[in-house]
C-alpha atoms as a PDB file:
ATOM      1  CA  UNK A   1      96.792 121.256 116.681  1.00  0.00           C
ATOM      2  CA  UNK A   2     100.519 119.524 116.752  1.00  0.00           C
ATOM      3  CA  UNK A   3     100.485 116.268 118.407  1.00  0.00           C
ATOM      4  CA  UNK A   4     103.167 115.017 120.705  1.00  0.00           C
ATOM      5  CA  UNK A   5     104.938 112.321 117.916  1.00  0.00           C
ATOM      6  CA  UNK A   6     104.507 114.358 114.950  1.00  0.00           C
ATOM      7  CA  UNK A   7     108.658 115.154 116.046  1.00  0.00           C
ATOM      8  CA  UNK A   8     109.474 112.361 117.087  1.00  0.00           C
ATOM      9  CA  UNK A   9     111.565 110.097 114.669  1.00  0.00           C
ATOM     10  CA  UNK A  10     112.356 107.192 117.373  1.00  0.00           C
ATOM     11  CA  UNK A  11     110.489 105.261 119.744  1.00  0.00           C
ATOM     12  CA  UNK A  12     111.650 102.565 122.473  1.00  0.00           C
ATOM     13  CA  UNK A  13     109.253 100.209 122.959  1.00  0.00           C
ATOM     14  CA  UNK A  14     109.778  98.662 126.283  1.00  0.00           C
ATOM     15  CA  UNK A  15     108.376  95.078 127.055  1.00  0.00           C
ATOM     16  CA  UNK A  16     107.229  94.846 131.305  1.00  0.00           C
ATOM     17  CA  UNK A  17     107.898  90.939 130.508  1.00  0.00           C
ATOM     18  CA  UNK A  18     111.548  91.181 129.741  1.00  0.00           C
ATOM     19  CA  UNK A  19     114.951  92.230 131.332  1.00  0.00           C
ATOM     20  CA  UNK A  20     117.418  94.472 130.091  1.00  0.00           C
ATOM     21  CA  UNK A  21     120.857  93.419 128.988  1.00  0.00           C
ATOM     22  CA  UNK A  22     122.854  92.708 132.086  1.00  0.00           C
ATOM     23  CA  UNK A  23     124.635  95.861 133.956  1.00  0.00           C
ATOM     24  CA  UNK A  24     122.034  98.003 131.643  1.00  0.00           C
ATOM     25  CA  UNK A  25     119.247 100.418 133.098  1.00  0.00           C
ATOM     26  CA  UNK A  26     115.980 102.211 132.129  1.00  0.00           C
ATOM     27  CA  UNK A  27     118.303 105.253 132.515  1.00  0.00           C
ATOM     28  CA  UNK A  28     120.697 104.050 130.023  1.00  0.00           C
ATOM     29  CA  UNK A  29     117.659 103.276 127.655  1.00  0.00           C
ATOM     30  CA  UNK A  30     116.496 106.914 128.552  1.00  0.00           C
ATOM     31  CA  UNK A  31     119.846 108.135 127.332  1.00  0.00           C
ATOM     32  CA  UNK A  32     120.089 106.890 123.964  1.00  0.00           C
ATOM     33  CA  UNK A  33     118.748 110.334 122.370  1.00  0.00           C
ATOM     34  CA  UNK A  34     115.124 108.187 121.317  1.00  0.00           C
ATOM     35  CA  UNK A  35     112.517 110.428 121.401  1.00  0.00           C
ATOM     36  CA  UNK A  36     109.791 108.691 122.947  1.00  0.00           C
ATOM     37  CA  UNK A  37     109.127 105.423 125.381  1.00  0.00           C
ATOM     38  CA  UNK A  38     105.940 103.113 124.610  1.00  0.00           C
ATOM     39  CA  UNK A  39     105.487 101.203 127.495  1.00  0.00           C
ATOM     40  CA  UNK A  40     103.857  97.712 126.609  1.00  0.00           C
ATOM     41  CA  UNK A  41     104.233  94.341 125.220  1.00  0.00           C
ATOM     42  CA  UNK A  42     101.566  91.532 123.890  1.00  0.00           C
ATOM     43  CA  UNK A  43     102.173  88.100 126.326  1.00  0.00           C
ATOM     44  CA  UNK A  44     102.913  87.978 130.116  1.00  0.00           C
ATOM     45  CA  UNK A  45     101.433  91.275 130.899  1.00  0.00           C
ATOM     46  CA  UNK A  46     100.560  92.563 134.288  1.00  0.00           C
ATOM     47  CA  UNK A  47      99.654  95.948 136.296  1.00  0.00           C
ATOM     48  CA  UNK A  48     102.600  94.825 138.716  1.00  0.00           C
ATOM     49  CA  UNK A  49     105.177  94.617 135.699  1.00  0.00           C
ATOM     50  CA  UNK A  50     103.582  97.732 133.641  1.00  0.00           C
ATOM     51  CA  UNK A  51     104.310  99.834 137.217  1.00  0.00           C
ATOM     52  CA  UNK A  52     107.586  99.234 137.188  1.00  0.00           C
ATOM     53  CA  UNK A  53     108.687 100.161 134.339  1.00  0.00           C
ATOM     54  CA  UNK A  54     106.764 103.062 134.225  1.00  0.00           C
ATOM     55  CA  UNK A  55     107.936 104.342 137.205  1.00  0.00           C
ATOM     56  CA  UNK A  56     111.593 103.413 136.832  1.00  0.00           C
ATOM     57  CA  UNK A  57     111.819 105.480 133.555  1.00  0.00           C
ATOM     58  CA  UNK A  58     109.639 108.022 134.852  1.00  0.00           C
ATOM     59  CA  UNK A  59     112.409 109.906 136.862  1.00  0.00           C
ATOM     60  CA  UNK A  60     113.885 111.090 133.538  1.00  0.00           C
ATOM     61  CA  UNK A  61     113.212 114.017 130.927  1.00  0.00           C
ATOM     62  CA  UNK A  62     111.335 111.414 128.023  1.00  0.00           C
ATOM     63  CA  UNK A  63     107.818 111.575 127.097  1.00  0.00           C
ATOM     64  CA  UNK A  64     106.508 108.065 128.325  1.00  0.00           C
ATOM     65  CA  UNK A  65     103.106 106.784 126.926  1.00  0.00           C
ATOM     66  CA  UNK A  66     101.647 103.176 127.992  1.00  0.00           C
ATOM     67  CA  UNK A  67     100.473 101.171 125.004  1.00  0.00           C
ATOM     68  CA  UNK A  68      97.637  98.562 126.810  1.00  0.00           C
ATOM     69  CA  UNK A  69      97.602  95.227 125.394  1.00  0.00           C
ATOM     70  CA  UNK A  70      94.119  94.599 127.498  1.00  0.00           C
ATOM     71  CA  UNK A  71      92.289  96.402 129.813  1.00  0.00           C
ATOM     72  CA  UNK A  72      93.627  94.750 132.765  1.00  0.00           C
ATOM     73  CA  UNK A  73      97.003  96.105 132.633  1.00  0.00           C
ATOM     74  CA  UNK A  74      96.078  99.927 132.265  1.00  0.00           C
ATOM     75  CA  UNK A  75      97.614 101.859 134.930  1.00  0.00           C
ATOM     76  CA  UNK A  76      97.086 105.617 135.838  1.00  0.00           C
ATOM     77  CA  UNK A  77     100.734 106.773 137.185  1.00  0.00           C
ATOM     78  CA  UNK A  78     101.447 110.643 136.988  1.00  0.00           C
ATOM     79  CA  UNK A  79     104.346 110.010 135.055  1.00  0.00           C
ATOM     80  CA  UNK A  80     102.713 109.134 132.212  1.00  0.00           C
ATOM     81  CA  UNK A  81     101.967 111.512 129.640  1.00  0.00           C
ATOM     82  CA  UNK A  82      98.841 109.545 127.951  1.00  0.00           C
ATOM     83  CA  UNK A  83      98.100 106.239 126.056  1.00  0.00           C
ATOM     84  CA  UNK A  84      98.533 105.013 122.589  1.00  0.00           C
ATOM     85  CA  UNK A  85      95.599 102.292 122.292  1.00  0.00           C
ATOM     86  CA  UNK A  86      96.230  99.807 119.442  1.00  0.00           C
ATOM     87  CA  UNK A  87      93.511  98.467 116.984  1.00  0.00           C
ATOM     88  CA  UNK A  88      94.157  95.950 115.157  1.00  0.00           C
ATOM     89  CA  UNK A  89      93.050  96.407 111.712  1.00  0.00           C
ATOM     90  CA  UNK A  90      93.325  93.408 109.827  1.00  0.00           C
ATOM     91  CA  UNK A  91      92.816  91.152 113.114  1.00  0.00           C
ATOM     92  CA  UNK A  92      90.325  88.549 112.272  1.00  0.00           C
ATOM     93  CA  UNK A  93      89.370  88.098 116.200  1.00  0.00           C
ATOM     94  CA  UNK A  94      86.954  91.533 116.501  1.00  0.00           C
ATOM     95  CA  UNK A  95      87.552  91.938 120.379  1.00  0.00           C
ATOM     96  CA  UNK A  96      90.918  93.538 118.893  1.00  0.00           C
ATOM     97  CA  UNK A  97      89.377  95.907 116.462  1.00  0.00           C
ATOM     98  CA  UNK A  98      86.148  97.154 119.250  1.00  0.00           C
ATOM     99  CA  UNK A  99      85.809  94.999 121.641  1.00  0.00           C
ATOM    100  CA  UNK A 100      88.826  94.750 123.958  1.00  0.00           C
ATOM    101  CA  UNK A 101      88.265  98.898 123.662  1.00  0.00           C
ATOM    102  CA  UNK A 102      83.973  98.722 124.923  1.00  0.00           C
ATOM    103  CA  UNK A 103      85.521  96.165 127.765  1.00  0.00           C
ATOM    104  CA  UNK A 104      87.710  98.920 128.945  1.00  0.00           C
ATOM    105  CA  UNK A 105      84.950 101.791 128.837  1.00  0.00           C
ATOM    106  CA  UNK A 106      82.893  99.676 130.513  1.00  0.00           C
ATOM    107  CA  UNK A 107      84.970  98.698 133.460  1.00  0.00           C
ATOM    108  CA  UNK A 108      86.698 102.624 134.261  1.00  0.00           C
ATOM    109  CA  UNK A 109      86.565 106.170 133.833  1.00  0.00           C
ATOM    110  CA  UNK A 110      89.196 106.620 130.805  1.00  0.00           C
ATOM    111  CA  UNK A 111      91.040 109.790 130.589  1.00  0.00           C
ATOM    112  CA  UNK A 112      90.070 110.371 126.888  1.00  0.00           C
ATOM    113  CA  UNK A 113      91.897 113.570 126.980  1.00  0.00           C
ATOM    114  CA  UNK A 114      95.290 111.869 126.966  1.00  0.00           C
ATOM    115  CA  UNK A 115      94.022 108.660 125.312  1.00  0.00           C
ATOM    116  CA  UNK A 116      95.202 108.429 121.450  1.00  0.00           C
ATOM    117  CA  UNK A 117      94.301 105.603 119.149  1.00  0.00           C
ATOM    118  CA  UNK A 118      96.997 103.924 116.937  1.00  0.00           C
ATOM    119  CA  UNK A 119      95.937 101.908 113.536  1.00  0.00           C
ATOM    120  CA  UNK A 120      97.716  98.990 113.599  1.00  0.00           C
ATOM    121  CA  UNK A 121      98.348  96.899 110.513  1.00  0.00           C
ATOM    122  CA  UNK A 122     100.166  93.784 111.723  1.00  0.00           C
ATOM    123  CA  UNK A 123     102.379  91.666 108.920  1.00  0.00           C
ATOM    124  CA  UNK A 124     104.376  89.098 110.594  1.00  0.00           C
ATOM    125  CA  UNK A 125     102.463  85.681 110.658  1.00  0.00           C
ATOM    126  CA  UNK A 126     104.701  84.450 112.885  1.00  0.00           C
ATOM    127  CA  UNK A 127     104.508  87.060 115.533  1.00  0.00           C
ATOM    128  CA  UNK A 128     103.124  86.993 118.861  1.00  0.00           C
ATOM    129  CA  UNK A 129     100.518  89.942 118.263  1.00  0.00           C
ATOM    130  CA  UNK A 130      99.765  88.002 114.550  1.00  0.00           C
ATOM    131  CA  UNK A 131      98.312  84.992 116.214  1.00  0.00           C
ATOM    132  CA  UNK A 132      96.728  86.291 119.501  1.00  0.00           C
ATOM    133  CA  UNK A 133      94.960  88.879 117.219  1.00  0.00           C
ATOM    134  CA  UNK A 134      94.203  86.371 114.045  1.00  0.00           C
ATOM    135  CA  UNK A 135      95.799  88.714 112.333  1.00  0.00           C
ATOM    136  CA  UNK A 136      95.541  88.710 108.083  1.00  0.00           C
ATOM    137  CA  UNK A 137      99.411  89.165 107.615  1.00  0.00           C
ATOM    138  CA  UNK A 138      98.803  88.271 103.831  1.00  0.00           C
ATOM    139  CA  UNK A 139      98.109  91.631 102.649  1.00  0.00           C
ATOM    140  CA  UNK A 140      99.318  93.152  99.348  1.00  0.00           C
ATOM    141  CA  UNK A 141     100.628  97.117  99.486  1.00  0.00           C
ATOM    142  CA  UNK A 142      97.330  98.293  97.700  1.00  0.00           C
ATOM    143  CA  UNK A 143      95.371  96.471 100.793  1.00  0.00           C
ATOM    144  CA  UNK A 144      98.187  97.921 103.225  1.00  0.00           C
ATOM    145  CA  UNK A 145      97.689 101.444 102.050  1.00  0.00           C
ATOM    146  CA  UNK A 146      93.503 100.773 101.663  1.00  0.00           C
ATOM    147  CA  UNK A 147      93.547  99.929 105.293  1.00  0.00           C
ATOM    148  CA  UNK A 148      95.841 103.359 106.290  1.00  0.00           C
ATOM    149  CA  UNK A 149      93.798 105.122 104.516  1.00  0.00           C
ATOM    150  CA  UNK A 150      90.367 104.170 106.363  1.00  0.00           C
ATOM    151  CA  UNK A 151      91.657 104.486 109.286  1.00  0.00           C
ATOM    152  CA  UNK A 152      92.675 107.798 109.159  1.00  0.00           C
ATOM    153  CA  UNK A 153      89.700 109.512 106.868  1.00  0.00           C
ATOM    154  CA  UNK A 154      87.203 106.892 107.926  1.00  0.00           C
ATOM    155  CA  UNK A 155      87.967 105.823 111.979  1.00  0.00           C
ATOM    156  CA  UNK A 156      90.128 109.207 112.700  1.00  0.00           C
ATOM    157  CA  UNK A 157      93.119 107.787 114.365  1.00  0.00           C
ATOM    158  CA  UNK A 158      95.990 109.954 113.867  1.00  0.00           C
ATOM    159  CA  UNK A 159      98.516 107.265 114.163  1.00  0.00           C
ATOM    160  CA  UNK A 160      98.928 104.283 112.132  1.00  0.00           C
ATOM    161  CA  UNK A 161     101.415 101.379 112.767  1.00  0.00           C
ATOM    162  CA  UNK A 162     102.782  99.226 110.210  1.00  0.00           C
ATOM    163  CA  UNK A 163     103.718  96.440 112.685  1.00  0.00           C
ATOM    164  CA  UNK A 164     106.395  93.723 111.555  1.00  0.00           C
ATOM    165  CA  UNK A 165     107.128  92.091 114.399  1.00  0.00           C
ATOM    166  CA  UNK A 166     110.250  90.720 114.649  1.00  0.00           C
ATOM    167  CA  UNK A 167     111.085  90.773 110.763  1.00  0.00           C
ATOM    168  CA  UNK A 168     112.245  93.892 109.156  1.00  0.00           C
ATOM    169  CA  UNK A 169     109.437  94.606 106.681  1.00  0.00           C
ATOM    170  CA  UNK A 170     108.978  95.502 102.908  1.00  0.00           C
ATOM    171  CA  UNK A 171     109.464  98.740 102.002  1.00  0.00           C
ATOM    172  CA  UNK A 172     107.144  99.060  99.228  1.00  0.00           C
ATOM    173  CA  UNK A 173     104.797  97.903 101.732  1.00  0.00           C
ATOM    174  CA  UNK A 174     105.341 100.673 104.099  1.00  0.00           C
ATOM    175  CA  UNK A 175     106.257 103.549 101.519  1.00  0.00           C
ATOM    176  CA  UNK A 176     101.923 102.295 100.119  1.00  0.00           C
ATOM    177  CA  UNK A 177     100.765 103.077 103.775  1.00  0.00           C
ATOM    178  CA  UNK A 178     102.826 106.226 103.776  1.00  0.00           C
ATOM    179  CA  UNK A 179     101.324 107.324 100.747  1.00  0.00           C
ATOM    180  CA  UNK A 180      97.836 106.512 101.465  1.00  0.00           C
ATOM    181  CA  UNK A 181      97.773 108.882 104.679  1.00  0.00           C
ATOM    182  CA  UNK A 182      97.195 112.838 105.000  1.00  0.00           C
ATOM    183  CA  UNK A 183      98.461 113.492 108.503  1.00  0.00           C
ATOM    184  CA  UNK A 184      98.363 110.980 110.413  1.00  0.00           C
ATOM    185  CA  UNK A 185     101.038 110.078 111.519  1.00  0.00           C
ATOM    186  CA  UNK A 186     103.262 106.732 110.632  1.00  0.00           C
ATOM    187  CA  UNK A 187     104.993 104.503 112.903  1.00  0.00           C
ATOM    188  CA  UNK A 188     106.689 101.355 111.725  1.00  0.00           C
ATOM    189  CA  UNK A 189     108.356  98.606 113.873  1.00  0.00           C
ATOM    190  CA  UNK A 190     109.880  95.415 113.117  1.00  0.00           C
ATOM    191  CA  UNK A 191     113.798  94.179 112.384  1.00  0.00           C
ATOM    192  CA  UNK A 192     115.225  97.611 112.927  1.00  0.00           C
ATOM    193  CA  UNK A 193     118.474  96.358 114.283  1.00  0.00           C
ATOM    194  CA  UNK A 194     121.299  98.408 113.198  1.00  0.00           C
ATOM    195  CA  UNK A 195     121.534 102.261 111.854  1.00  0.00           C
ATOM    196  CA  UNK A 196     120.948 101.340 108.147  1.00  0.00           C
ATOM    197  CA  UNK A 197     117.918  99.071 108.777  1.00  0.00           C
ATOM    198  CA  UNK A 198     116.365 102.423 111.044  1.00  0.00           C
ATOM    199  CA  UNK A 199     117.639 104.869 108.099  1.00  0.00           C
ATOM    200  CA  UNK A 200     115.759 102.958 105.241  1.00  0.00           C
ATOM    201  CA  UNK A 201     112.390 102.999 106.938  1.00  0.00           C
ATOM    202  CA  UNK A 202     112.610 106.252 107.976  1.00  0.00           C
ATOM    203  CA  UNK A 203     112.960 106.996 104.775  1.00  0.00           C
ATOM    204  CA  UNK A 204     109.223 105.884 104.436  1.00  0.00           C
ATOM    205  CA  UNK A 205     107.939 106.175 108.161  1.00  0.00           C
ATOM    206  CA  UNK A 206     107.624 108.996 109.851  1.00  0.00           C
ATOM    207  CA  UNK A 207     108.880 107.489 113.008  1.00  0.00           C
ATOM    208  CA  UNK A 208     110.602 104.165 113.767  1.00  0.00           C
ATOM    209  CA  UNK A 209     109.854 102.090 116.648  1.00  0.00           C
ATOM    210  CA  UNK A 210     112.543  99.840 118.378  1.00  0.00           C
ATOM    211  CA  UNK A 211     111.441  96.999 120.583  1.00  0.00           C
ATOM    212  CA  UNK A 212     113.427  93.564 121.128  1.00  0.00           C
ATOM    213  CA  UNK A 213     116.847  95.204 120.392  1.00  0.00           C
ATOM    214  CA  UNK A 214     116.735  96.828 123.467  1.00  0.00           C
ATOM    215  CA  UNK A 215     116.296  93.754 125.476  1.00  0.00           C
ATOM    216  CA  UNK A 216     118.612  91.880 123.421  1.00  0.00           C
ATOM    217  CA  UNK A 217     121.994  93.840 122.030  1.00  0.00           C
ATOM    218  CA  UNK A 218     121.493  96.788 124.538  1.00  0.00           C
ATOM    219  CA  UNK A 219     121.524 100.382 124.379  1.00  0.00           C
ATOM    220  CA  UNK A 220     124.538 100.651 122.286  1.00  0.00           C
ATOM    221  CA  UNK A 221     122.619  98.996 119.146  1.00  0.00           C
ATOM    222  CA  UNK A 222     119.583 101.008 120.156  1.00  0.00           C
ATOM    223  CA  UNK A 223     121.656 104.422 119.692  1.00  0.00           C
ATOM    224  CA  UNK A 224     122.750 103.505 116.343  1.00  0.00           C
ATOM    225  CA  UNK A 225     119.304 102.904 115.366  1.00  0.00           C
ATOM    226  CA  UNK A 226     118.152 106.749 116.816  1.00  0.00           C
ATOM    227  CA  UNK A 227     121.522 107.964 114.474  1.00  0.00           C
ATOM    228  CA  UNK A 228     120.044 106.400 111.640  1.00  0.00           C
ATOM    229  CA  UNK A 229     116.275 107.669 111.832  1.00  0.00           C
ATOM    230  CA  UNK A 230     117.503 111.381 112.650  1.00  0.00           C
ATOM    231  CA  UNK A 231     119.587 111.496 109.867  1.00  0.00           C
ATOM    232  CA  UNK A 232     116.940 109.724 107.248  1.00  0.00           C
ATOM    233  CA  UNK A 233     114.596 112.546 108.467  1.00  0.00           C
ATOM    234  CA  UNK A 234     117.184 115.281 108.281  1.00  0.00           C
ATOM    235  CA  UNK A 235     117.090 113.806 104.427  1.00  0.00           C
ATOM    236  CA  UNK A 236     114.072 113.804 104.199  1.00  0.00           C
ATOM    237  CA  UNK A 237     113.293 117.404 105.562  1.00  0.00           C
ATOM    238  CA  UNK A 238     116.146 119.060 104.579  1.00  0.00           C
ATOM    239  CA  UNK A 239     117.024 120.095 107.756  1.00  0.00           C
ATOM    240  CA  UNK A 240     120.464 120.069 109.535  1.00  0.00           C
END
């Protein structure tokens, strides 16, 4: 059965705990031709902050999934269209792998028909989701692809996320994870800035993922970066 993001090529990843660039709105961000919103962010989350933005963005024609950092900030909103659940594979802290996931279960009724689990190997030592998570960022691309492969063969997740952070990533890194995977599907996200930096990892990636940029240079920058992921998979594809 297709998924959802096995077409999509571009992702906005919208943080509840920031602001958009002055005179800029979520309709504007709508409007940049990405294909896909990911509503979430790893500090200074809150059910307050995740409502907004959900329902600010949800009066326009883009598929908008929630991506939960913790339980506590899951909403249920009709214009949602399902959640993207991280694990953290190579977090050292196990409440990120299982056990922020049994807290959930435990505490509500989960809609597991529109709940989706993403594989998420995190690289940036100095990120946020690195140290809340104890992530092991030190990983070579024979342990990056070792861990995309278990997760989809062993744990089933259908996406996995090569997660950078902040820093644009190494390619050989992410072209190991790409190889190591069947179907699921591969997201990466970190230091895509411009359109070459989206083109050259969605040369490897099956779909890019843009987060700070659109809180800091604005939807212009971000619609550069959709240009250049479109046309890497037009490469890619040979399609027109």
């Amino acid at each position: 059965m297709t998924a959802a993001w096995d077409d999509w090529d571009h992702i906005v990843k919208l943080d509840p705990d920031k602001t958009l660039v002055e005179g800029e709105t979520f309709e504007d961000v709508c409007e940049t031709g990405t294909d896909a919103l990911e509503i979430g962010g790893t500090t200074g989350m809150t059910e307050e902050k995740m409502e907004r933005v959900i329902a600010a963005c949800g009066k326009y024609d883009v598929p908008i999934y929630q991506e939960p950092s913790n339980p506590a900030v899951v909403v249920e909103r009709e214009e949602l269209d399902g959640y993207l659940v991280p694990t953290v594979l190579n977090a050292g802290d196990v409440f990120w792998v299982t056990g922020a996931h049994a807290e959930w279960a435990r505490i509500d009724d989960i809609d597991w028909s529109r709940t989706y689990s993403e594989g998420y190997i995190v690289l940036n030592p100095d990120s946020s989701v690195a140290e809340y998570t104890d992530a092991d960022c030190g990983l070579s691309p024979e342990e990056v692809g070792a861990y995309a492969e278990v997760a989809e063969h062993q744990f089933g997740q259908p996406i996995v996320y090569v997660e950078y952070s902040g820093t644009f990533g190494d390619p050989e890194i992410v072209g190991a994870a790409r190889d190591a995977l069947d179907d699921a599907t591969l997201f990466y996200g970190g230091g895509i800035h411009d359109y070459d930096s989206a083109y050259a990892m969605a040369e490897r990636a099956d779909t890019v993922v843009v987060g700070d940029l659109v809180h800091d240079e604005g939807v212009d920058a971000v619609r550069e970066t959709v240009e250049g992921a479109k046309d890497a998979a037009c490469a890619t594809t040979g399609s027109v």
